[in-house]
PDB file of N, CA and C in Angstrom:
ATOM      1  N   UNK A   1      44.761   4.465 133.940  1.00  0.00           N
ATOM      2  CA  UNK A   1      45.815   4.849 134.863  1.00  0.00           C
ATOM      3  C   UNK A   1      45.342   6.040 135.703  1.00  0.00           C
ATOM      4  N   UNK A   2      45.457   6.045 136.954  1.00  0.00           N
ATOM      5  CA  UNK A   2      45.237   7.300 138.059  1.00  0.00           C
ATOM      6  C   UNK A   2      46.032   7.825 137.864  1.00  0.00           C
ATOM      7  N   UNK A   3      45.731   9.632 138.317  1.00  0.00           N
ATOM      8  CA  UNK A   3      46.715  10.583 138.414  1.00  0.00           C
ATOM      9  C   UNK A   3      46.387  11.163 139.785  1.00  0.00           C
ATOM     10  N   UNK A   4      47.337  11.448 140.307  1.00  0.00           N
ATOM     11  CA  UNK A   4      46.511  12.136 141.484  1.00  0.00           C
ATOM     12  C   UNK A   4      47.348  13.978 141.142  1.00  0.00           C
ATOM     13  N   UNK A   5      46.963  14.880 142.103  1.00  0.00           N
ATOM     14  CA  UNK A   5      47.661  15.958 141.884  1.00  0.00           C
ATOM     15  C   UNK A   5      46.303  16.673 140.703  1.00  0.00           C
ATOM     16  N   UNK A   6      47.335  16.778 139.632  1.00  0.00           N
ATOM     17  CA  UNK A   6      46.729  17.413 138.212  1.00  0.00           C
ATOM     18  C   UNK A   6      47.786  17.983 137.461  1.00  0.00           C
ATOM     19  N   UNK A   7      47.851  18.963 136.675  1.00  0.00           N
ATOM     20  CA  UNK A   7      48.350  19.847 135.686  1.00  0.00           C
ATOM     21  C   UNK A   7      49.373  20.845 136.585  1.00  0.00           C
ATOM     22  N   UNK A   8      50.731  21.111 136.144  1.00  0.00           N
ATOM     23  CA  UNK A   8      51.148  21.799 137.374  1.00  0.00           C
ATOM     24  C   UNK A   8      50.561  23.382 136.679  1.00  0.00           C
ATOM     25  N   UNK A   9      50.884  24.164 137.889  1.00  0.00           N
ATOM     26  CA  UNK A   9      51.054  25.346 137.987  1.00  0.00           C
ATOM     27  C   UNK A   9      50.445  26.528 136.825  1.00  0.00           C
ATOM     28  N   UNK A  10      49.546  26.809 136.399  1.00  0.00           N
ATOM     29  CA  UNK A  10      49.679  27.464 135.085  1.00  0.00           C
ATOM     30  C   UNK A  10      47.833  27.693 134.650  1.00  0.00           C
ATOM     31  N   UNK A  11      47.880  27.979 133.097  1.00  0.00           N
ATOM     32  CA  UNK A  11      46.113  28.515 132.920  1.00  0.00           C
ATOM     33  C   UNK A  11      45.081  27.219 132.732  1.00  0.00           C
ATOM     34  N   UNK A  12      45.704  26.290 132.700  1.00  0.00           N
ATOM     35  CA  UNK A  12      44.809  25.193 133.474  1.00  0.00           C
ATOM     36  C   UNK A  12      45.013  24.676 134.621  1.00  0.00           C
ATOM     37  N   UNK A  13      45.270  25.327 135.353  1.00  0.00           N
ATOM     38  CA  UNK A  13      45.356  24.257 137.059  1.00  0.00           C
ATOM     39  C   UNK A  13      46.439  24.056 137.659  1.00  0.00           C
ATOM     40  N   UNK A  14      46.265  23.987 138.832  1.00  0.00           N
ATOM     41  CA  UNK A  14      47.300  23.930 139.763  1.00  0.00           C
ATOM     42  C   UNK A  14      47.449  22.033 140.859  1.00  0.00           C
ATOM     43  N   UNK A  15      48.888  21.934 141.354  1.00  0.00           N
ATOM     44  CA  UNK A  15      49.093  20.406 141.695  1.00  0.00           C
ATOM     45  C   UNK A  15      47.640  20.906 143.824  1.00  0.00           C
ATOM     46  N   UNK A  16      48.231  21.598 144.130  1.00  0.00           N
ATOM     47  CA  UNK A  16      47.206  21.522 145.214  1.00  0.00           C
ATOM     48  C   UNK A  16      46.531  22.907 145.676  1.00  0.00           C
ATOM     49  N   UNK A  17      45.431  23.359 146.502  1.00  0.00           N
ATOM     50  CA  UNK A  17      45.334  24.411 147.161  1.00  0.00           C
ATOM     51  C   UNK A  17      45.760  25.310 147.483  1.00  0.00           C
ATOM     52  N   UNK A  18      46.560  24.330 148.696  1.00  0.00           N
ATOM     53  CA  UNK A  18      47.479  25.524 149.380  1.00  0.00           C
ATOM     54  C   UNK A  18      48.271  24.452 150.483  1.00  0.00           C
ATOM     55  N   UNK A  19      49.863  24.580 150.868  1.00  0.00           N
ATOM     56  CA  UNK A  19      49.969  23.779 152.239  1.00  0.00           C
ATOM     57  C   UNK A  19      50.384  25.335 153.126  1.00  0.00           C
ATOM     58  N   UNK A  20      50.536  24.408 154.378  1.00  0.00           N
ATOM     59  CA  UNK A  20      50.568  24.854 155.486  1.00  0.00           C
ATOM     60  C   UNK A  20      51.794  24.848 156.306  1.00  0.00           C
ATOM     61  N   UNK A  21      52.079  25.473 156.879  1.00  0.00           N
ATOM     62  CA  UNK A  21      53.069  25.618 157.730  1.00  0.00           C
ATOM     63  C   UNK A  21      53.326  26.030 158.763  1.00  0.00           C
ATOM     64  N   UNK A  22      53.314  25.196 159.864  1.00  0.00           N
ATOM     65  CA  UNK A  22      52.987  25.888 161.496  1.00  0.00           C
ATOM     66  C   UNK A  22      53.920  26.176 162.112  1.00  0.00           C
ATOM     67  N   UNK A  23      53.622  27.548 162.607  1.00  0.00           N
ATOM     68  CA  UNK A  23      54.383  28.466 163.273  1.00  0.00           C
ATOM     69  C   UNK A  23      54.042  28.211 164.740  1.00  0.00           C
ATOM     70  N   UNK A  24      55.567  27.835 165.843  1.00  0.00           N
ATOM     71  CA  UNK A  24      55.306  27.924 166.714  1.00  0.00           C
ATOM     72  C   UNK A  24      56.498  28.770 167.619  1.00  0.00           C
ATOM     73  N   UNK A  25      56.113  29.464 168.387  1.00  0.00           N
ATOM     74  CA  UNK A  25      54.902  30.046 168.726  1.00  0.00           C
ATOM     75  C   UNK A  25      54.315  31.173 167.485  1.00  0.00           C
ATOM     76  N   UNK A  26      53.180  31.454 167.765  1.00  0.00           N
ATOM     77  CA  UNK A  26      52.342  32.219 166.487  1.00  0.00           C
ATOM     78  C   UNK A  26      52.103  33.505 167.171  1.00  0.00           C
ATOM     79  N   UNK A  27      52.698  34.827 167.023  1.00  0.00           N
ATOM     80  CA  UNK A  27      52.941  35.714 167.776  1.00  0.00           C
ATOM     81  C   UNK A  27      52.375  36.428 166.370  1.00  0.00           C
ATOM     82  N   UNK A  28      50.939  36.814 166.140  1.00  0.00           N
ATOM     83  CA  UNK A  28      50.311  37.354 165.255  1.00  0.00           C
ATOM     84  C   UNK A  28      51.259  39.003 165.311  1.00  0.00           C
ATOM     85  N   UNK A  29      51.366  39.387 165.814  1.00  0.00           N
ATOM     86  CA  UNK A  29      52.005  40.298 165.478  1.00  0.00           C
ATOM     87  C   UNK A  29      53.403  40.923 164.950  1.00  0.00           C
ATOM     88  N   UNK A  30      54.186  39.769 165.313  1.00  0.00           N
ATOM     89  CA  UNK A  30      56.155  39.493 165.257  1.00  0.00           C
ATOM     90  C   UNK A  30      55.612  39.234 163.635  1.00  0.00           C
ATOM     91  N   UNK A  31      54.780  38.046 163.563  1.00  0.00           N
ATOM     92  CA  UNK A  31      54.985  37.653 161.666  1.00  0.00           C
ATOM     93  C   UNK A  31      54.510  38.897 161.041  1.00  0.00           C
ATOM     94  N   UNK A  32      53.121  39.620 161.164  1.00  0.00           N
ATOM     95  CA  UNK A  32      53.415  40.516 160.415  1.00  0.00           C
ATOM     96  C   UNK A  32      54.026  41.777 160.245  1.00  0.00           C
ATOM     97  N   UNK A  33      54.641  42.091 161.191  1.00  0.00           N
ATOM     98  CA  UNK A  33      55.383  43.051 161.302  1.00  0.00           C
ATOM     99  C   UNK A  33      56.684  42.707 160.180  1.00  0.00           C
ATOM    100  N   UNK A  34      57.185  41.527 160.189  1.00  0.00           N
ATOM    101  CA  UNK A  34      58.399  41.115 159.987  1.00  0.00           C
ATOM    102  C   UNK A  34      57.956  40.756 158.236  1.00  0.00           C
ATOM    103  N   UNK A  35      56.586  40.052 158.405  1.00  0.00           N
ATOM    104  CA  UNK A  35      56.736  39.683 156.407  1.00  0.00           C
ATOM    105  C   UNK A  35      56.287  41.153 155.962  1.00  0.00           C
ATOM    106  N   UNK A  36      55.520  42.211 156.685  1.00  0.00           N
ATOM    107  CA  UNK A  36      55.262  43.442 155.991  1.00  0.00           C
ATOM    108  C   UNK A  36      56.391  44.322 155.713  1.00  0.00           C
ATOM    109  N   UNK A  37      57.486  44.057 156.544  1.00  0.00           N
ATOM    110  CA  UNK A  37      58.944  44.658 155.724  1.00  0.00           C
ATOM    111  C   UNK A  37      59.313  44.477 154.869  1.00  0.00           C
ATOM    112  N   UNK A  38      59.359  43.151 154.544  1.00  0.00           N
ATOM    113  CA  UNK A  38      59.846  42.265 153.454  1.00  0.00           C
ATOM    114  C   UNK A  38      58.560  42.249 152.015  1.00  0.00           C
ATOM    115  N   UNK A  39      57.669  43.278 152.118  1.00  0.00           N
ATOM    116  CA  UNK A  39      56.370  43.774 151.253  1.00  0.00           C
ATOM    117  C   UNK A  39      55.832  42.377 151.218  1.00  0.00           C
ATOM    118  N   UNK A  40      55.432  41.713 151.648  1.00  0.00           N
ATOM    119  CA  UNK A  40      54.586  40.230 152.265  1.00  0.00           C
ATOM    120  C   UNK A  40      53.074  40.977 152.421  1.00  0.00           C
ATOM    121  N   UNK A  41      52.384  40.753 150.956  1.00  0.00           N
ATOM    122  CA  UNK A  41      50.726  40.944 151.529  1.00  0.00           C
ATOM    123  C   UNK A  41      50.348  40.215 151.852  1.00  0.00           C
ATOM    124  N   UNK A  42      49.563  40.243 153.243  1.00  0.00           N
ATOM    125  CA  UNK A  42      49.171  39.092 154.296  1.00  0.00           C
ATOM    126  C   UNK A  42      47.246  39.201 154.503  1.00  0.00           C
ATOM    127  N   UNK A  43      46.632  37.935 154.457  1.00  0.00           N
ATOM    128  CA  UNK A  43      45.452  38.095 154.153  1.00  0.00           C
ATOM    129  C   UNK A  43      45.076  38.302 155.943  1.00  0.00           C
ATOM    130  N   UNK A  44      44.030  38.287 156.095  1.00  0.00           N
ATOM    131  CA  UNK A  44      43.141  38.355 157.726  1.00  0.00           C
ATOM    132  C   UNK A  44      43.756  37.153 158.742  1.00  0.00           C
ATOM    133  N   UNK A  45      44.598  37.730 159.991  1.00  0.00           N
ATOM    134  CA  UNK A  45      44.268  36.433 160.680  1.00  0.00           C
ATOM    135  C   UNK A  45      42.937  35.771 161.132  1.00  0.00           C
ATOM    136  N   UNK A  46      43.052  34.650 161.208  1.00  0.00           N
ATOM    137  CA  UNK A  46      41.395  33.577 161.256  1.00  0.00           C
ATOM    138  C   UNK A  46      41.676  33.129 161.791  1.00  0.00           C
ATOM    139  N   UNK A  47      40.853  32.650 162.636  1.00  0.00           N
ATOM    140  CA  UNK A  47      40.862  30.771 163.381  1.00  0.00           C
ATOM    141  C   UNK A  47      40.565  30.015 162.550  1.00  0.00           C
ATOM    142  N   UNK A  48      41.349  29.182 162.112  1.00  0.00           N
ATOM    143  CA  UNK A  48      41.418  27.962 161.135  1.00  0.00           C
ATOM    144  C   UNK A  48      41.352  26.658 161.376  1.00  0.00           C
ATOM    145  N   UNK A  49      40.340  25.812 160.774  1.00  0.00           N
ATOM    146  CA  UNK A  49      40.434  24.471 161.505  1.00  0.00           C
ATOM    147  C   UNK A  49      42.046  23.814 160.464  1.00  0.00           C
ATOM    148  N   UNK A  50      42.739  22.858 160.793  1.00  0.00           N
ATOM    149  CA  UNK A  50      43.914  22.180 160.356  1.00  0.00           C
ATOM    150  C   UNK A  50      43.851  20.586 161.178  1.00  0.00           C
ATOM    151  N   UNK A  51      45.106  20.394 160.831  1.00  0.00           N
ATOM    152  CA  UNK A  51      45.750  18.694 161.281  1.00  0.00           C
ATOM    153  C   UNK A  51      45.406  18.651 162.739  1.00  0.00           C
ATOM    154  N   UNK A  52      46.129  19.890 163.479  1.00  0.00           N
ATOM    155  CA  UNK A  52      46.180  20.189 164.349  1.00  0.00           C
ATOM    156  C   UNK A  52      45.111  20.313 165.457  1.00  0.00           C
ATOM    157  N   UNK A  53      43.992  20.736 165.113  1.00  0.00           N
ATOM    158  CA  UNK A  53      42.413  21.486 165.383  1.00  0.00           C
ATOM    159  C   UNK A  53      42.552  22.839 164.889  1.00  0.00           C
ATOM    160  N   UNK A  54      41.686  23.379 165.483  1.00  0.00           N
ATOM    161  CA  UNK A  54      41.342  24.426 165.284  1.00  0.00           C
ATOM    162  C   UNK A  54      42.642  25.798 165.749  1.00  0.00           C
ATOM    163  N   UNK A  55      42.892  26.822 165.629  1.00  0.00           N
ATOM    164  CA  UNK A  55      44.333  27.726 165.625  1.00  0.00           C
ATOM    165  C   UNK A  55      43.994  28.996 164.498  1.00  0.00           C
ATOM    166  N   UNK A  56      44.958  29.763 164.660  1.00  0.00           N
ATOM    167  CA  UNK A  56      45.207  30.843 163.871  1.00  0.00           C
ATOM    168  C   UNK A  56      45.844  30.620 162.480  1.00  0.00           C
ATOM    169  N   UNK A  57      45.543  31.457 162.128  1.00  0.00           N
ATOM    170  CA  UNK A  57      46.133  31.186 160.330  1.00  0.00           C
ATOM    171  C   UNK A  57      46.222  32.491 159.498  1.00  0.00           C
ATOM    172  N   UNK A  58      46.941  32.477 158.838  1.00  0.00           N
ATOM    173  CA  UNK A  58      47.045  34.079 157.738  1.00  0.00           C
ATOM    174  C   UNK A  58      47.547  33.143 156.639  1.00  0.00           C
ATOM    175  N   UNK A  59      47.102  33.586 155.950  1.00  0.00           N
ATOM    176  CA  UNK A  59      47.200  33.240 154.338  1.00  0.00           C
ATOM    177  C   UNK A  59      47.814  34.207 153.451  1.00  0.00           C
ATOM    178  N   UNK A  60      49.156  33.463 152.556  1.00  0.00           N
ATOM    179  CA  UNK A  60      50.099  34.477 151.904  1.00  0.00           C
ATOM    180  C   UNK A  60      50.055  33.571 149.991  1.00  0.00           C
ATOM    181  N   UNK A  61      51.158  34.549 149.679  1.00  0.00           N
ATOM    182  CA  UNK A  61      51.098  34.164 148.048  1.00  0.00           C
ATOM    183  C   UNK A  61      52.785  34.286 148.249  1.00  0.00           C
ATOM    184  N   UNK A  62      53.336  33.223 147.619  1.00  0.00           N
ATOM    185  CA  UNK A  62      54.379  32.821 147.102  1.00  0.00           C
ATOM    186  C   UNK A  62      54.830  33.812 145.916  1.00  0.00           C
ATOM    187  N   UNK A  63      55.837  34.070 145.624  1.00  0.00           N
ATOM    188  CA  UNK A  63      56.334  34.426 144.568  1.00  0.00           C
ATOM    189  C   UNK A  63      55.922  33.828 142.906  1.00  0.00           C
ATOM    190  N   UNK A  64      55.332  33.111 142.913  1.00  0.00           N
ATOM    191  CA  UNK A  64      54.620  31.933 142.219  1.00  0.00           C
ATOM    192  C   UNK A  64      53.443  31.949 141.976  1.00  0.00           C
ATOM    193  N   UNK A  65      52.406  32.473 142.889  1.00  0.00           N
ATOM    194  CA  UNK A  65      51.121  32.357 143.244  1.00  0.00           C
ATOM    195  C   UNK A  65      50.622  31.497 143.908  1.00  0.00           C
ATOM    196  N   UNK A  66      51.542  30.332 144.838  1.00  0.00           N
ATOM    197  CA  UNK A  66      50.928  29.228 145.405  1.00  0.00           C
ATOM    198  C   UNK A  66      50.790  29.987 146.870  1.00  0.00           C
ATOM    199  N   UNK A  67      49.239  29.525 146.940  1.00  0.00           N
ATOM    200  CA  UNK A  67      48.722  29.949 148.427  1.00  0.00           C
ATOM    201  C   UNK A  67      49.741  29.320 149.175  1.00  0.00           C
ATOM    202  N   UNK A  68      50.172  29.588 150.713  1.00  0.00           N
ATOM    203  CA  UNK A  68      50.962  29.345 151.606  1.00  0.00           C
ATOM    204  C   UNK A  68      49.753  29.567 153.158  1.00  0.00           C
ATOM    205  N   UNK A  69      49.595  28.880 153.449  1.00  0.00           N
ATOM    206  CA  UNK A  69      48.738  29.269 155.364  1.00  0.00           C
ATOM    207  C   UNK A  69      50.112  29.122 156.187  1.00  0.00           C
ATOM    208  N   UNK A  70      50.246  30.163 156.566  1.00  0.00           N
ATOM    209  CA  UNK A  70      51.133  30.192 158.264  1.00  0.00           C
ATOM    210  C   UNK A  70      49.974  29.955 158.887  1.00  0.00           C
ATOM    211  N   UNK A  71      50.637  28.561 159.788  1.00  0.00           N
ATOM    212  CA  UNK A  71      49.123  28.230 160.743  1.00  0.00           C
ATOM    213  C   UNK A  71      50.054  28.190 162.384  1.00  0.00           C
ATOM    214  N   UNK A  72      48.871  28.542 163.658  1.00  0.00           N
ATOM    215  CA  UNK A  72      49.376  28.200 164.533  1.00  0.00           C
ATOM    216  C   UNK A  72      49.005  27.503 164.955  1.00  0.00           C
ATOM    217  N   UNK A  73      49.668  27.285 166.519  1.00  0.00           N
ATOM    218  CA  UNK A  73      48.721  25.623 167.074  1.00  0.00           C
ATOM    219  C   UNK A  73      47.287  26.157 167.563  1.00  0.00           C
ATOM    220  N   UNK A  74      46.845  24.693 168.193  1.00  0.00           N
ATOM    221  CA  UNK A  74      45.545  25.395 169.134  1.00  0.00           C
ATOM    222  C   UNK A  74      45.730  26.223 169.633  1.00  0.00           C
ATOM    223  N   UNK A  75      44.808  27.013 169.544  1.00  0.00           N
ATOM    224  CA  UNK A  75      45.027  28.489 170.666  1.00  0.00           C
ATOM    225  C   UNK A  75      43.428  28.093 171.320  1.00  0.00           C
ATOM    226  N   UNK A  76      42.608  27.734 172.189  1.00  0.00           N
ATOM    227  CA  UNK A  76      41.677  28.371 172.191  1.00  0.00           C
ATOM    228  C   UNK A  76      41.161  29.899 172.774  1.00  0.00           C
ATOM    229  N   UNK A  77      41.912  30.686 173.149  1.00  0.00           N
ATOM    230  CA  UNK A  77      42.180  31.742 173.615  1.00  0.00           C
ATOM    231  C   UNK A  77      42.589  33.098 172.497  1.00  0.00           C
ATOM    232  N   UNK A  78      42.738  32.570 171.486  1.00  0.00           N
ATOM    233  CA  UNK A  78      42.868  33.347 169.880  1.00  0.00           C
ATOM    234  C   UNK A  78      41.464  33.816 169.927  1.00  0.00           C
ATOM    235  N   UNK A  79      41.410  35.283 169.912  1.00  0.00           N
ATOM    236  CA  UNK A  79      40.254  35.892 169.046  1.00  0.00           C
ATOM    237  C   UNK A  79      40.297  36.667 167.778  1.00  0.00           C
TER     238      UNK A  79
END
């Protein structure tokens, strides 16, 4: 029998990575201003490849520990 996924959450393993969630518009500065109130440690914005192409991305932690990417759309104009 296949499993897909795995073991949830815990000291053997987690069901995925991380998902994603695109922010539009991606106003790198409005999000962190706004999750750093709310004590939101926010990793580096990046250009991230996604579904989408390529865009901005910051990477957060859930209350849980599940990675979360706020992604934006294409930007190619993001540095």
């Amino acid at each position: 029998m296949s499993r897909s996924g795995g073991p949830g959450r815990g000291p053997v393993g987690h069901n995925v990575d991380h998902i994603a969630i695109i922010i539009t518009p991606f106003d790198d500065g409005v999000i962190r201003t706004y999750l750093g109130r709310h004590g939101v440690k926010l990793g580096g914005t990046r250009m991230r490849n996604g579904v989408e192409s390529e865009g901005p991305g910051i990477y957060i932690h859930d209350p849980e520990g599940n990675t979360i990417e706020l992604k934006g759309p294409p930007d190619p104009a993001f540095n």
